[in-house]
N, C-alpha and C. Protein backbone atom coordinates (compact mmCIF):
# COMPACT_ATOMS: atom_id res chain seq x y z
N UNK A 1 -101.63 -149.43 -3.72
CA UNK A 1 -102.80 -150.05 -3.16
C UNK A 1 -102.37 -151.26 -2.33
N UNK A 2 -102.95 -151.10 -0.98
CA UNK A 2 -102.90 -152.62 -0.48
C UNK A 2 -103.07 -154.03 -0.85
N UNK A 3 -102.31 -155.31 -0.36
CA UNK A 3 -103.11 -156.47 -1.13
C UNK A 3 -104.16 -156.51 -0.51
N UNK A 4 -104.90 -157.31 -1.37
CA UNK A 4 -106.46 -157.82 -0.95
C UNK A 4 -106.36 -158.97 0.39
N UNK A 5 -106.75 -158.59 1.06
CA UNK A 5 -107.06 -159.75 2.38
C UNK A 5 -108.08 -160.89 1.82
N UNK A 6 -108.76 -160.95 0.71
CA UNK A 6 -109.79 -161.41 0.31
C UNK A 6 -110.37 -161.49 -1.18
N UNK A 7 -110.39 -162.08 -1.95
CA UNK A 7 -110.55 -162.05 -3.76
C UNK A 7 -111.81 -163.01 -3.44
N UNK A 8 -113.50 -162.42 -3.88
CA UNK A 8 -114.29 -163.41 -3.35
C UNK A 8 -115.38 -163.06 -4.38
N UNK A 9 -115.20 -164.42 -5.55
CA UNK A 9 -116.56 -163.70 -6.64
C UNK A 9 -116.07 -162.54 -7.42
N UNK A 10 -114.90 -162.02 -7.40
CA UNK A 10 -114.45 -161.23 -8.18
C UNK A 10 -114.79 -159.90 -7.25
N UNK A 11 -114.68 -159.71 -5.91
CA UNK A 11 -114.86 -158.72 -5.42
C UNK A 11 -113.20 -158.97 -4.16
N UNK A 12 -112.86 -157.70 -3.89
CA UNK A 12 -111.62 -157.49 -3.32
C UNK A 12 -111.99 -156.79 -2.15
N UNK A 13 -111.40 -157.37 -1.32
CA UNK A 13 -111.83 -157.10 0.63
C UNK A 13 -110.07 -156.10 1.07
N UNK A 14 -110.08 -155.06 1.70
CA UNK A 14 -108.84 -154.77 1.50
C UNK A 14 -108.83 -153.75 3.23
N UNK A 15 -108.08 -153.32 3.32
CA UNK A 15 -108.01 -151.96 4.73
C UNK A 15 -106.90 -151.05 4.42
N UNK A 16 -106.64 -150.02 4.83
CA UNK A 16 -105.45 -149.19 5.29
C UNK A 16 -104.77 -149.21 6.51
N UNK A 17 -104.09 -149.19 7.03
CA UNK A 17 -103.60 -149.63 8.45
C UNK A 17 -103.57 -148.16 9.13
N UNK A 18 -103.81 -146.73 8.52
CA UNK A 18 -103.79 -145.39 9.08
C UNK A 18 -104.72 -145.03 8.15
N UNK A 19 -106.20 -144.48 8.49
CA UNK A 19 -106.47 -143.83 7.49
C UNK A 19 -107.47 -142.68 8.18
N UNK A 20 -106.85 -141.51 8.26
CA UNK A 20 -106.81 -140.33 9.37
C UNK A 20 -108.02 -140.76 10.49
N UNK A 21 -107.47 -141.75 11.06
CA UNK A 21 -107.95 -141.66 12.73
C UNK A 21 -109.99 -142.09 12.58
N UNK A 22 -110.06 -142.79 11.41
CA UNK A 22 -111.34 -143.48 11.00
C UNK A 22 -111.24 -144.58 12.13
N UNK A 23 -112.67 -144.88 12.53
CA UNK A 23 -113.08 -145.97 13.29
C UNK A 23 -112.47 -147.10 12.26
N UNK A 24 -112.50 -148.52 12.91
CA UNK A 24 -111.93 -149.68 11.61
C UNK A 24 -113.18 -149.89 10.63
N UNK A 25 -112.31 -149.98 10.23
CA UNK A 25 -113.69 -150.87 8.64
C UNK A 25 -112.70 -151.12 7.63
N UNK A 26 -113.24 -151.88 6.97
CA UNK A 26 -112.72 -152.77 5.49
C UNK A 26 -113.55 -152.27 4.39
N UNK A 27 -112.39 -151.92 3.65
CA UNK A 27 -112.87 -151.62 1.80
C UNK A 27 -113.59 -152.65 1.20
N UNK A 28 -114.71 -152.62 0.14
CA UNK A 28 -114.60 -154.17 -0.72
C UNK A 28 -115.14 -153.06 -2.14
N UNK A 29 -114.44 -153.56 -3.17
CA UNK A 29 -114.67 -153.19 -4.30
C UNK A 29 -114.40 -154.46 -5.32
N UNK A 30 -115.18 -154.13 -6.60
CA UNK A 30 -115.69 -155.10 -7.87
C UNK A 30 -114.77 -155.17 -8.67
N UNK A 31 -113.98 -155.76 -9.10
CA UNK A 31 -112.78 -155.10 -9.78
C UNK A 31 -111.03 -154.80 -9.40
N UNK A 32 -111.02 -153.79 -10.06
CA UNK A 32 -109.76 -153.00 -9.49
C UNK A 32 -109.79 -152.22 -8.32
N UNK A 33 -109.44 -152.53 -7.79
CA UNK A 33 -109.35 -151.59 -5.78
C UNK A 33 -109.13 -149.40 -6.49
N UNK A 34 -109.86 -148.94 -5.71
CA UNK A 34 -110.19 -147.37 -5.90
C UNK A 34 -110.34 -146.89 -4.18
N UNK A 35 -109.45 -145.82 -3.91
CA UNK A 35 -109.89 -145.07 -3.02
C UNK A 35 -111.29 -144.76 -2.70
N UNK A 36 -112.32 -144.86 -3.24
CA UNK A 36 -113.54 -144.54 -2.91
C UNK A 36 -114.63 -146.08 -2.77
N UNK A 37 -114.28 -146.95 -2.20
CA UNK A 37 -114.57 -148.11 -2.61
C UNK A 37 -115.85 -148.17 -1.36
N UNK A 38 -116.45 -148.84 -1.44
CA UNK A 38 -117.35 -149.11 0.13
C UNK A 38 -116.69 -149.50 1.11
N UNK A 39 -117.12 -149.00 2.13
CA UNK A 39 -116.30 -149.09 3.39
C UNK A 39 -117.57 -149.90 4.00
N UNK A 40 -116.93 -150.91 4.97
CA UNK A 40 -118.03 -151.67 5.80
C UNK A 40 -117.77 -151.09 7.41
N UNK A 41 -118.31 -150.71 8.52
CA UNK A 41 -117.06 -149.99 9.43
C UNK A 41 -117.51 -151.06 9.96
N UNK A 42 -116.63 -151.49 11.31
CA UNK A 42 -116.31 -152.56 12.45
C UNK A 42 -116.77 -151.96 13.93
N UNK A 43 -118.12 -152.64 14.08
CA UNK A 43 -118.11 -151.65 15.66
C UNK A 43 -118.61 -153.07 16.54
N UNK A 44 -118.68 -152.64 17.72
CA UNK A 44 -119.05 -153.22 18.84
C UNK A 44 -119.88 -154.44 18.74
N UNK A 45 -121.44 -153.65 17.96
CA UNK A 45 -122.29 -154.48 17.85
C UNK A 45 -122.18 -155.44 16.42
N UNK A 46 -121.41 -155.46 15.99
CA UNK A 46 -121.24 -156.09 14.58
C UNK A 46 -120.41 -155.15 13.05
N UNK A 47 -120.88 -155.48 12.31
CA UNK A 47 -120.55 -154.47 11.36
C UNK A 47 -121.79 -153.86 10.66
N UNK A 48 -121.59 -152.57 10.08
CA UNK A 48 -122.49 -151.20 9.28
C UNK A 48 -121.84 -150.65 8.10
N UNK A 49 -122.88 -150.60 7.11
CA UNK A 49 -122.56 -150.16 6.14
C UNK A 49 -122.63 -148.29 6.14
């Protein structure tokens, strides 16, 4: 697992630097970091959940 870019309230902000050709967005999960974590994506107009 990546480090956390972010430990905030007990929640972990994290990315993959390849993760098959996905628009950008950042992980944040409660806890222990999980492949299935919420993704926030990064677009133009701001960010979307």
């Amino acid at each position: 697992m990546p480090k956390p870019l972010l430990d905030f309230l007990g929640y972990s902000f994290f990315f993959w630097s390849n993760e098959n050709e996905e628009p950008p967005h950042i992980h944040v999960c409660k806890g222990k970091q999980t492949s299935n974590a919420t993704k926030f994506w990064i677009t133009g107009d701001g960010i979307k959940l």
